[in-house]
Protein backbone atom coordinates (compact mmCIF):
# COMPACT_ATOMS: atom_id res chain seq x y z
CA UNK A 1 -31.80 71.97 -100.75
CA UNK A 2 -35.71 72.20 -100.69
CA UNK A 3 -37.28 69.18 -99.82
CA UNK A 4 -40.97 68.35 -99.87
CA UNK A 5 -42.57 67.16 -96.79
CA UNK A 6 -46.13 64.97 -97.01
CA UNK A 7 -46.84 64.18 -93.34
CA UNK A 8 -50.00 62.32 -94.10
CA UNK A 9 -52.43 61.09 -91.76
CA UNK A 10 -53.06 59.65 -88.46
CA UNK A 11 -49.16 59.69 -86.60
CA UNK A 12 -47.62 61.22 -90.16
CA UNK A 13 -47.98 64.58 -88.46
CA UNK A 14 -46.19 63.63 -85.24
CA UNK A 15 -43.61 61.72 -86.75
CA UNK A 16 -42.69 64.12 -89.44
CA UNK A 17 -42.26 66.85 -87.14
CA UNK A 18 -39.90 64.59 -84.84
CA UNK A 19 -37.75 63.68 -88.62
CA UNK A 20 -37.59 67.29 -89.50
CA UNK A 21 -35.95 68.10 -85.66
CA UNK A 22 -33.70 65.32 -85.69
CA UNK A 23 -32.48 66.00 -89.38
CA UNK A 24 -31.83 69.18 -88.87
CA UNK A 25 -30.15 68.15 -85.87
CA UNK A 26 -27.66 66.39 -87.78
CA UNK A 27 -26.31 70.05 -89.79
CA UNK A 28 -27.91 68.89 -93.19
CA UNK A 29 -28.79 71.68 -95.49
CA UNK A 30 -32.62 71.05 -95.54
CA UNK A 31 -35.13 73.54 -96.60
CA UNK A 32 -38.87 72.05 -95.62
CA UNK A 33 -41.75 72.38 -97.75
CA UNK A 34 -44.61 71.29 -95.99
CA UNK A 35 -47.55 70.22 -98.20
CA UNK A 36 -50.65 67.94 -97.25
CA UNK A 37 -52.41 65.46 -99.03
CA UNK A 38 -53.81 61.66 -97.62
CA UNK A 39 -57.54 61.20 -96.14
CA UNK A 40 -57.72 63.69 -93.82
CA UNK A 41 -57.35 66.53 -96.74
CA UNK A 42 -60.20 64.32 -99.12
CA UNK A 43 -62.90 64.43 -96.30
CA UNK A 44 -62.15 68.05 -96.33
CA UNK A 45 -61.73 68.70 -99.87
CA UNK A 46 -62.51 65.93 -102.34
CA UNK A 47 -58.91 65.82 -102.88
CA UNK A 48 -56.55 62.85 -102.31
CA UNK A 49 -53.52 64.51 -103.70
CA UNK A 50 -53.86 68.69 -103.74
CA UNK A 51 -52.42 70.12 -106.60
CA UNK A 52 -50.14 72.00 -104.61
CA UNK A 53 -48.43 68.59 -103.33
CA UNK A 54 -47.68 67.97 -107.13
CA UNK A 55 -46.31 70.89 -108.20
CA UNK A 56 -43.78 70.84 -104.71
CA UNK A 57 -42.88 67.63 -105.97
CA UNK A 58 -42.36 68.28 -109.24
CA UNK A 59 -39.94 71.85 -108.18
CA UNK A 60 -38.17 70.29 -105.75
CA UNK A 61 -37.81 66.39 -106.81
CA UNK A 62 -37.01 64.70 -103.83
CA UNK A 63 -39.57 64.26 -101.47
CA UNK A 64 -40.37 62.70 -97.99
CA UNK A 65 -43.98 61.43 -96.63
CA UNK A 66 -45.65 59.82 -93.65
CA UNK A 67 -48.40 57.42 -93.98
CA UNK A 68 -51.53 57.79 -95.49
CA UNK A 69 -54.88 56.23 -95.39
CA UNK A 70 -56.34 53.69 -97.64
CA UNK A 71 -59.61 52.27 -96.94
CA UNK A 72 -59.92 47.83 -97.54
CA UNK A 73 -62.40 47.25 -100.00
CA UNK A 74 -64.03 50.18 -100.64
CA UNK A 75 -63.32 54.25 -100.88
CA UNK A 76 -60.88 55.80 -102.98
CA UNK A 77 -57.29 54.21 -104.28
CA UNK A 78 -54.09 54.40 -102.62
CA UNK A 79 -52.42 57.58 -102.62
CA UNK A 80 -49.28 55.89 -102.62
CA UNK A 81 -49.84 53.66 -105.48
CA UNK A 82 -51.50 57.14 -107.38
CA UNK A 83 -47.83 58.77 -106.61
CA UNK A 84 -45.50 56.33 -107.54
CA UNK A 85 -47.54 55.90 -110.73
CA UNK A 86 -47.62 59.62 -111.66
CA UNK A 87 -44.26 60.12 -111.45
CA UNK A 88 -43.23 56.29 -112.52
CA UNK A 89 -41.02 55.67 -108.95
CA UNK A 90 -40.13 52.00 -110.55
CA UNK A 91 -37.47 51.10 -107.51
CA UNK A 92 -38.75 50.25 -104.19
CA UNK A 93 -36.40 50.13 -102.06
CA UNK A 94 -36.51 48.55 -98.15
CA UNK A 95 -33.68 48.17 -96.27
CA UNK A 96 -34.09 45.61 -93.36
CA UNK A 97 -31.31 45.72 -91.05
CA UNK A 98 -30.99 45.10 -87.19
CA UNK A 99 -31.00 48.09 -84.91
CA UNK A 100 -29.34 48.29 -81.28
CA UNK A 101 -30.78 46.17 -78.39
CA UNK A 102 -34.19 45.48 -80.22
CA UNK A 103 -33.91 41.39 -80.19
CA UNK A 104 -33.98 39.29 -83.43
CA UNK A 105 -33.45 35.42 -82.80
CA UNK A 106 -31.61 35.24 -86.01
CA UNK A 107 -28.77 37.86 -85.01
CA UNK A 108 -26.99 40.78 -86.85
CA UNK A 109 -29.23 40.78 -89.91
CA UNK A 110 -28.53 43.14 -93.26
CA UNK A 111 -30.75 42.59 -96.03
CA UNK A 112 -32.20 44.94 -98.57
CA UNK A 113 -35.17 44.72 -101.14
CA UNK A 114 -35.81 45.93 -104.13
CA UNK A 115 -39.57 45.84 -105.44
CA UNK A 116 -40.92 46.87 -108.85
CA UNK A 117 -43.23 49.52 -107.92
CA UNK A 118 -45.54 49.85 -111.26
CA UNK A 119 -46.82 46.98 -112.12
CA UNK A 120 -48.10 43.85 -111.31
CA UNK A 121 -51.59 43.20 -109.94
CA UNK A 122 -50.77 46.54 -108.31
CA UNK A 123 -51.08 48.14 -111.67
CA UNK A 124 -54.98 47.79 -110.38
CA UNK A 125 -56.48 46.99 -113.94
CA UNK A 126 -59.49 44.97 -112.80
CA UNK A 127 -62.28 43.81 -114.83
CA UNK A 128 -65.86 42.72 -113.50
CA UNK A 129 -67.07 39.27 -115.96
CA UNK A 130 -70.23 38.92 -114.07
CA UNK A 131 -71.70 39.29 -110.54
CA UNK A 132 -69.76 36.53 -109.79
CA UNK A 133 -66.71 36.75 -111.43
CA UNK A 134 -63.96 39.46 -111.04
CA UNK A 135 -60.68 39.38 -112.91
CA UNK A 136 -57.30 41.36 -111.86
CA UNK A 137 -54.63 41.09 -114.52
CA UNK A 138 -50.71 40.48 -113.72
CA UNK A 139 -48.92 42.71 -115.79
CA UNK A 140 -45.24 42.57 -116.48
CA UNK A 141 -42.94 44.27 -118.90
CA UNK A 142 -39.77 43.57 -120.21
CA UNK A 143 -38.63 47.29 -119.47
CA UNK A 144 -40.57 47.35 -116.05
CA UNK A 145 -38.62 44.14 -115.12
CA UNK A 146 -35.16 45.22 -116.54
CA UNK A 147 -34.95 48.28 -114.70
CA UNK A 148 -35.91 47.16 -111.13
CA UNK A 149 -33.04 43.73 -111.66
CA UNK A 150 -30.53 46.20 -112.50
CA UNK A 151 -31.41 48.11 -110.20
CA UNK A 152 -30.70 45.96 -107.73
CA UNK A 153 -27.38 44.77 -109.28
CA UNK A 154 -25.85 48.28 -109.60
CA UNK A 155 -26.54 48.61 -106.02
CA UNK A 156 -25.03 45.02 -105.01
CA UNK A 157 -21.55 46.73 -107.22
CA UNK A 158 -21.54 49.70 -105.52
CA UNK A 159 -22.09 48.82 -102.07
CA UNK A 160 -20.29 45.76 -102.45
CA UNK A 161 -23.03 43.10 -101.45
CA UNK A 162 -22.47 39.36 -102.10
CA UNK A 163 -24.94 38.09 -104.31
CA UNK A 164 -28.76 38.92 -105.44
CA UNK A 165 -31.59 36.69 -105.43
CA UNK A 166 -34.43 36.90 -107.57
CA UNK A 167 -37.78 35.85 -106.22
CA UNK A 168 -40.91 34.79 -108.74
CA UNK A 169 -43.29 32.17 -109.17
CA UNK A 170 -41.73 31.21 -112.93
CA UNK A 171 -42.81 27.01 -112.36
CA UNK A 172 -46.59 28.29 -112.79
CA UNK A 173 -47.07 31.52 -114.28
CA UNK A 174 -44.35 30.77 -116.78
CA UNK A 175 -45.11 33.72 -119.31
CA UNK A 176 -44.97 36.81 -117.01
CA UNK A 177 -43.15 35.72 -114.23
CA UNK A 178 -41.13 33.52 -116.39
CA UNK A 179 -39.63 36.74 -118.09
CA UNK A 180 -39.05 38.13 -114.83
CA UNK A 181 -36.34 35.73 -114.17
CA UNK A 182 -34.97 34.86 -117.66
CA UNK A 183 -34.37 38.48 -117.62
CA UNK A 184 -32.60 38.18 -114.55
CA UNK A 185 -30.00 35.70 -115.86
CA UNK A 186 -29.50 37.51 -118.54
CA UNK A 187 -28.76 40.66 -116.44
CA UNK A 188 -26.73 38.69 -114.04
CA UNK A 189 -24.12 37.84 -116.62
CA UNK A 190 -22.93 41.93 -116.90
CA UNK A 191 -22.30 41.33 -113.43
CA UNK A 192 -19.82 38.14 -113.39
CA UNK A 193 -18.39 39.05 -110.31
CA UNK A 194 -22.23 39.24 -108.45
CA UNK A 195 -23.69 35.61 -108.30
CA UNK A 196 -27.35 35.17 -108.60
CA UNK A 197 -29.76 32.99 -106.80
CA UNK A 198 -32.78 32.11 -107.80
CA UNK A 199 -35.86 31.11 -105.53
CA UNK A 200 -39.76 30.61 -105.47
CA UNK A 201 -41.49 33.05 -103.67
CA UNK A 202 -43.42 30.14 -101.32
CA UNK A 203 -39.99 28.81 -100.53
CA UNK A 204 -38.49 32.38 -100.16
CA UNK A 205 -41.64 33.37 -97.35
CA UNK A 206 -39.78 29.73 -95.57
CA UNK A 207 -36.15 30.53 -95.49
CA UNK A 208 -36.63 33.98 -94.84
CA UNK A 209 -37.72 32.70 -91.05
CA UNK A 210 -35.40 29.45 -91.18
CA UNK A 211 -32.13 31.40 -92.29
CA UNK A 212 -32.18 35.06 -93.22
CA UNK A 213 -28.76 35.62 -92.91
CA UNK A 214 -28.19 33.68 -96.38
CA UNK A 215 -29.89 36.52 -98.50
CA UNK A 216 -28.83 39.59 -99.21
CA UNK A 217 -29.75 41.81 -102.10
CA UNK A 218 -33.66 40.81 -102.95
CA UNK A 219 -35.01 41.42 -106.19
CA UNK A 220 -38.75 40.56 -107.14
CA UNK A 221 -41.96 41.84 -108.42
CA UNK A 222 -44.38 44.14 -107.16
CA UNK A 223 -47.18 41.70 -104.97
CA UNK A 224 -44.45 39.24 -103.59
CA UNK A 225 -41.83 42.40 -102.70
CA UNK A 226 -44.99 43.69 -100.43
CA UNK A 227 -45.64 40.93 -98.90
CA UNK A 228 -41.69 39.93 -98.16
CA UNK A 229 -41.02 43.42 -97.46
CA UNK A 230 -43.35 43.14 -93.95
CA UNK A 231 -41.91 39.59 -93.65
CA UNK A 232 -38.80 40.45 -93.55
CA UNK A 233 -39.28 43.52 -91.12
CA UNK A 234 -40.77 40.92 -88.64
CA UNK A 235 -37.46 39.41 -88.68
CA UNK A 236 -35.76 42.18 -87.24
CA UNK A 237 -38.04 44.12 -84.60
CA UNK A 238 -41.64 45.00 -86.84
CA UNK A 239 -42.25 47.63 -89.83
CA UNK A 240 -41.72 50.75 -87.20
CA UNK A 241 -38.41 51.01 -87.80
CA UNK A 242 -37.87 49.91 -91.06
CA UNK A 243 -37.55 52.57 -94.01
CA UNK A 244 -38.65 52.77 -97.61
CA UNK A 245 -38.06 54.58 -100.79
CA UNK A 246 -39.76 55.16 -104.29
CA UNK A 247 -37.11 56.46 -106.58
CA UNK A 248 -37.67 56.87 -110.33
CA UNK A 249 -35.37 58.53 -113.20
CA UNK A 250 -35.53 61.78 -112.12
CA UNK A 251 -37.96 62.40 -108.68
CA UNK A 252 -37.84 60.41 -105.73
CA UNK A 253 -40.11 59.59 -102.57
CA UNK A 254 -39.04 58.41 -99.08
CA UNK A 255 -41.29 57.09 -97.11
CA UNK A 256 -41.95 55.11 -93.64
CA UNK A 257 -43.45 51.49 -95.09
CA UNK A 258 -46.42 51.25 -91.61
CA UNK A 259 -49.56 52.40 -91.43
CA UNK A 260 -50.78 55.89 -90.08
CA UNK A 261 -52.21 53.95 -86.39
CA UNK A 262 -55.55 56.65 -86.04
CA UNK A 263 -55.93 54.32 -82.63
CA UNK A 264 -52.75 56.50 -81.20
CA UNK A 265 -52.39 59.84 -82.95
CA UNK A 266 -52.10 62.35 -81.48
CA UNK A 267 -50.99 60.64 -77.78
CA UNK A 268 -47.27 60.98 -78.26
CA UNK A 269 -47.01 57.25 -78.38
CA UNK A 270 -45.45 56.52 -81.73
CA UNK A 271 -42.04 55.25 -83.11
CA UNK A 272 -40.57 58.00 -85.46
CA UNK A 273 -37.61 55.55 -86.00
CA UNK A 274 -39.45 54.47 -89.58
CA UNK A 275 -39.58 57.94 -91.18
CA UNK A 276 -36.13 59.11 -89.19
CA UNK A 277 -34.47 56.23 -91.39
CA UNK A 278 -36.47 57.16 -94.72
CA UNK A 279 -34.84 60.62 -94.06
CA UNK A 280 -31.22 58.64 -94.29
CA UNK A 281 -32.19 57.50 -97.16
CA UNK A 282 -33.20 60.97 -98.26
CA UNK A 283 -29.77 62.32 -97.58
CA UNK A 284 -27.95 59.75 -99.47
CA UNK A 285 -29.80 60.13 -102.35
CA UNK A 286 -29.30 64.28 -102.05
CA UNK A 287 -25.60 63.50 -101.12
CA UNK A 288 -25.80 64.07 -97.85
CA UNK A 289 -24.68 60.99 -96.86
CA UNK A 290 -22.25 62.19 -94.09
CA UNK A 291 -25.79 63.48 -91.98
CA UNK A 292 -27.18 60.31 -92.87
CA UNK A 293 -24.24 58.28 -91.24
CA UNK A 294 -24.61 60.39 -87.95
CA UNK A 295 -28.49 59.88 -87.33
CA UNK A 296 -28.31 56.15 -88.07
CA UNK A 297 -24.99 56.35 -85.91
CA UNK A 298 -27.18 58.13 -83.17
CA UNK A 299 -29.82 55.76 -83.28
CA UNK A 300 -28.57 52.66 -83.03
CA UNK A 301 -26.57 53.86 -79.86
CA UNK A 302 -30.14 55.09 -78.55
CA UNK A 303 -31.83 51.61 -79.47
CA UNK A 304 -29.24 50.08 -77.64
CA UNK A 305 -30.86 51.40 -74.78
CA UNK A 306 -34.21 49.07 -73.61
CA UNK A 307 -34.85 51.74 -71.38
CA UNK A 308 -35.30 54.49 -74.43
CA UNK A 309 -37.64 52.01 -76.36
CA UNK A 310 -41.01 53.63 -77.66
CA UNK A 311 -44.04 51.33 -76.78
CA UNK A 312 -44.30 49.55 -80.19
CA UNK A 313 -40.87 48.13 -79.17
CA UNK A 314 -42.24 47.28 -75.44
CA UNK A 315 -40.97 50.41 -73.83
CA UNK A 316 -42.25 53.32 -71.92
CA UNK A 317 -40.67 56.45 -74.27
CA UNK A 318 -42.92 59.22 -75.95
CA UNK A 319 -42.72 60.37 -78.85
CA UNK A 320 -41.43 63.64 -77.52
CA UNK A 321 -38.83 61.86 -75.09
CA UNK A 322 -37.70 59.74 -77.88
CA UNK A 323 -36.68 62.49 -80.19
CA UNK A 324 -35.09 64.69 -77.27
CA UNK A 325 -32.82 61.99 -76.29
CA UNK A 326 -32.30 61.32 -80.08
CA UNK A 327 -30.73 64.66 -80.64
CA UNK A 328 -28.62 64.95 -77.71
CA UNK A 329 -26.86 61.73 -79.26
CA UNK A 330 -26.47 63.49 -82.54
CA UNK A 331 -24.93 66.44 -80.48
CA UNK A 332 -22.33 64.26 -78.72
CA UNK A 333 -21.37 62.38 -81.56
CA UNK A 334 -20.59 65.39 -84.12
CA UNK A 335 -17.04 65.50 -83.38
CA UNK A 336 -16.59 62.48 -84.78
CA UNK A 337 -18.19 63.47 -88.27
């Protein structure tokens, strides 16, 4: 199958080429289309997004990017916000889950999130009242918010997860996030065999670092599932290993949820482990999932090795090394698959 590579900027382009080795590694039936797009290809061109990244996207439907650019306060918009837009990827998806020998005080965690992707103050409609008074305006829809809950409840069925908890700010903003979770409940009751919790997202930010392990599917807005998502990756070792995807009806876009580091590109110094998992993700969605299984198989037995940790993680392993030793374990473990 042809997939569409974005490597993006800064350490997109190392870590995409160590993702492409390993998953390749792993026997999956991967064709690579390599396109560009991110801030390196606007100071050359004017162009955030190339054409040619949109069309690949829009052949080959399933796609796979490193991080990109976006300048605080100033400069032109996200280019991840402009994709998942475009193509309407409504489901954000982060699985946070603990990973060999990297140290979490709270244990063996599994907990995924799902995030509405397309609206929100992230739908960026901003208004200017005066000099010296800006508005941004929350915007939530019935169909944006019924889509991203069951979402996340079709996913609790089928993987067979314990309960979902949606996460708003309904006691004060009673109109839009107040639909967000009387939606919810009414969602929840298709699913009688899937309780539902319900918690405010100030209270949610405290027991996620009291007592993790009593979540487990997370379902909430766009702003709050941003903020949580990083939250929750700090429970568990920091966003470099922790995956991401943007899937919509039809097209989908994996991603690695940390920034593109400029301060290290290019020196061989960064954690691939990020994108690598993104990839996983890649291959279940394509049906791939038996790949998928070996590389995350693989990589937790490499993780459980201090000595093979990248420097992110407080280790001495390159880039380079790390992926080597990566697909060596994929190589002894394919018997078993």
């Amino acid at each position: 199958m042809k997939v569409t590579m974005i490597p993006g900027d800064g350490i997109g382009q190392e870590i995409a080429k160590s993702t492409m080795e390993v998953i390749d590694a792993s026997g999956a039936t991967i064709e690579w289309e390599v396109v560009e797009a991110g801030e390196a290809v606007y100071n050359k061109t004017g162009q955030l997004i190339p054409d040619e990244v949109f069309n690949s996207l829009e052949t080959n439907k399933v796609g796979i990017k490193g991080p990109m650019t976006t300048p605080i306060g100033k400069g032109f918009r996200s280019a991840n916000v402009a994709l998942r837009k475009k193509y309407d990827l409504f489901a954000n998806i982060r699985p946070v889950q603990s990973l060999g020998a990297i140290k979490s005080k709270f244990g063996p965690l599994d907990l995924v999130l799902f995030r509405e992707n397309t609206e929100d103050l992230y739908a960026g409609v901003e208004e200017k009242i005066s000099d010296d008074e800006m508005h941004s305006i929350k915007i939530i829809t019935r169909h944006g918010s019924e889509r991203i809950i069951r979402k996340a409840f079709d996913y609790a069925e089928k993987n067979n997860r314990e309960h979902v908890t949606v996460v708003t700010k309904a006691n004060i903003m009673k109109l839009t996030d107040g639909m967000f979770l009387d939606i919810a409940r009414e969602i929840a009751k298709e699913y009688p065999t899937i309780p539902l919790k319900e918690v405010l997202v100030d209270n949610m930010a405290m027991q996620l670092v009291m007592d993790p392990a009593q979540f487990d599917v997370i379902v909430t807005q766009n702003l709050y599932g941003d903020i949580l998502s990083d939250l929750m990756a700090g429970l568990v070792g920091g966003i470099g290993i922790i995956p991401g995807a943007n899937i919509g009806n039809d097209l989908a876009i994996f991603e690695a949820v940390h920034g593109s580091a400029p301060d290290i590109a290019g020196k061989g110094l960064a954690n691939p482990t990020a994108l690598i998992l993104s990839g996983c993700m890649m291959l279940d969605y394509i049906n791939e999932g038996e790949a998928a299984e070996l590389i995350r198989t693989a990589l937790d037995e490499v993780l459980s090795h201090p000595d093979n940790f990248t420097s992110d993680l407080g280790g001495k392993t390159s880039l380079p090394e790390f992926t080597t030793i990566l697909i060596e374990q994929i190589k002894k473990l394919k018997g078993r698959f």
